[in-house]
C-alpha atoms as a PDB file:
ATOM      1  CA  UNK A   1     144.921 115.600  57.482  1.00  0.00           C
ATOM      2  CA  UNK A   2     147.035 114.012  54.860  1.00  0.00           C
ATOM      3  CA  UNK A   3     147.289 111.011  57.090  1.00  0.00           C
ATOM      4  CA  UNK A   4     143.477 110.375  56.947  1.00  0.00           C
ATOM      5  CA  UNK A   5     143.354 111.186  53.230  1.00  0.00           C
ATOM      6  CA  UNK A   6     145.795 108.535  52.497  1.00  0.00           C
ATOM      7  CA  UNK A   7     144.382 105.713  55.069  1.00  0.00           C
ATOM      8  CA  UNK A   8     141.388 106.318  53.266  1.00  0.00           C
ATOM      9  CA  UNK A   9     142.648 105.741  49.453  1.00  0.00           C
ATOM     10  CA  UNK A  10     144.015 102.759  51.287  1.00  0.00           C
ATOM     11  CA  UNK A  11     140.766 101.389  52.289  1.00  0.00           C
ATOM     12  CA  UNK A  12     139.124 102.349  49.247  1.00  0.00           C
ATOM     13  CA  UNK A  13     141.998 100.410  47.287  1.00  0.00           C
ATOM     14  CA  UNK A  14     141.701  97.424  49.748  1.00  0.00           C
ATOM     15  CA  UNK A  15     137.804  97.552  49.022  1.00  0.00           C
ATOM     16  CA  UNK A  16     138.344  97.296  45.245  1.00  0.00           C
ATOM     17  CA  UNK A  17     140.738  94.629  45.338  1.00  0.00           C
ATOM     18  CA  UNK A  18     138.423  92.400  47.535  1.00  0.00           C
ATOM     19  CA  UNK A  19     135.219  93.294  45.471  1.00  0.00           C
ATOM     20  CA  UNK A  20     137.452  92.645  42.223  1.00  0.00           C
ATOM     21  CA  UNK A  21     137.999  89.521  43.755  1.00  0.00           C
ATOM     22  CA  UNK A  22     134.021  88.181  44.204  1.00  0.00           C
ATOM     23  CA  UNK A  23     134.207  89.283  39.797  1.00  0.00           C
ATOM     24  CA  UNK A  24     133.072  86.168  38.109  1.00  0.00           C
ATOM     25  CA  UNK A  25     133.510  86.318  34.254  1.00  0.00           C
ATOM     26  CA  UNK A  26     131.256  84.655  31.195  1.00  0.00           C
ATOM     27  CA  UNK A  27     132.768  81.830  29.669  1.00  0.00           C
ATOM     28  CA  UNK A  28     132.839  81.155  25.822  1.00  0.00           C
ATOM     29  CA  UNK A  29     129.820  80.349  25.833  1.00  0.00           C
ATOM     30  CA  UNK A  30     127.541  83.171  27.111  1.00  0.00           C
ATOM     31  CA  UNK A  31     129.709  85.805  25.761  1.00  0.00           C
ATOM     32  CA  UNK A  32     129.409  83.994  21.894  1.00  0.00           C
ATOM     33  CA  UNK A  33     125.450  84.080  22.864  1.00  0.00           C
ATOM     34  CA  UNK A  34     125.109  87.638  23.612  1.00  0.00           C
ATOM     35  CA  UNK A  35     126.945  88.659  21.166  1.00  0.00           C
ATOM     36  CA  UNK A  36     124.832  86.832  19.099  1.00  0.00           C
ATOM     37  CA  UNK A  37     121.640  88.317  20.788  1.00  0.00           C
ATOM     38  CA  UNK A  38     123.481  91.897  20.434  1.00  0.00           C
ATOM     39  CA  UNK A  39     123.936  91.643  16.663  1.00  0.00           C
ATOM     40  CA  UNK A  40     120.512  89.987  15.808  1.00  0.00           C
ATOM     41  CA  UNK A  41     118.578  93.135  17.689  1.00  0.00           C
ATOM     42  CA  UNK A  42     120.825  95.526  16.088  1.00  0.00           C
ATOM     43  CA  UNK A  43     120.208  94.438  12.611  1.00  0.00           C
ATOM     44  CA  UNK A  44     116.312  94.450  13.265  1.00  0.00           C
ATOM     45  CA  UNK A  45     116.554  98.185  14.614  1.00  0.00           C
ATOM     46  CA  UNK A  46     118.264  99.017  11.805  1.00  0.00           C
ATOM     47  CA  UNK A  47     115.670  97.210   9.526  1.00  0.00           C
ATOM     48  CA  UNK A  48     113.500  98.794  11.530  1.00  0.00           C
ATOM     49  CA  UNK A  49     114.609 102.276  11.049  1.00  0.00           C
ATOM     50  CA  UNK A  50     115.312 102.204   7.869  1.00  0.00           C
ATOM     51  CA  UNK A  51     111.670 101.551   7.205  1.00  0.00           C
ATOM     52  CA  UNK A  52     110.503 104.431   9.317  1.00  0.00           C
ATOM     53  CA  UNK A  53     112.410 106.223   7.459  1.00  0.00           C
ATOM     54  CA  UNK A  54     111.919 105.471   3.967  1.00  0.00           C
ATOM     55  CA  UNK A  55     108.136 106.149   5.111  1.00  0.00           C
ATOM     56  CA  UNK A  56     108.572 109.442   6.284  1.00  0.00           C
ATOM     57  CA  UNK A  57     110.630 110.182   3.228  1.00  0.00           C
ATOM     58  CA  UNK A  58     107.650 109.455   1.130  1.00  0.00           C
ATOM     59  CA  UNK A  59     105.549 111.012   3.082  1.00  0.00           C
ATOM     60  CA  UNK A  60     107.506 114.302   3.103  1.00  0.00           C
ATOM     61  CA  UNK A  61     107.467 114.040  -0.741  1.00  0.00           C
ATOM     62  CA  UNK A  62     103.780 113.843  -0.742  1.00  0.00           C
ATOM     63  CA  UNK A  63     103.754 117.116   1.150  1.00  0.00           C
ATOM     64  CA  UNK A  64     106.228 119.615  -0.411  1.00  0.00           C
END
């Protein structure tokens, strides 16, 4: 029983270090551009919702 348990971590090990293996990673490049892209959509949501917000704000101020 133990046996089994422990060929099979083996294998599963094996399998990671093969599959970590076929990893290809960005180069300066795309990771400067989509961290770019990330920061540009993050500051328009929070434009965004800041707006929404300040409306319903308003609006809330209207009503009570």
């Amino acid at each position: 029983m133990i046996g089994k348990w422990v060929r099979s971590a083996t294998d599963f090990f094996r399998d990671v270090k093969t599959e970590l293996g076929k990893v290809t990673f960005p180069g300066k490049d795309e990771t400067f551009g989509a961290a770019t892209v990330v920061m540009v959509f993050t500051v328009i949501v929070s434009i965004f919702l800041f707006l929404v917000d300040t409306v319903l704000v308003r609006l809330l101020r209207l009503v009570v």
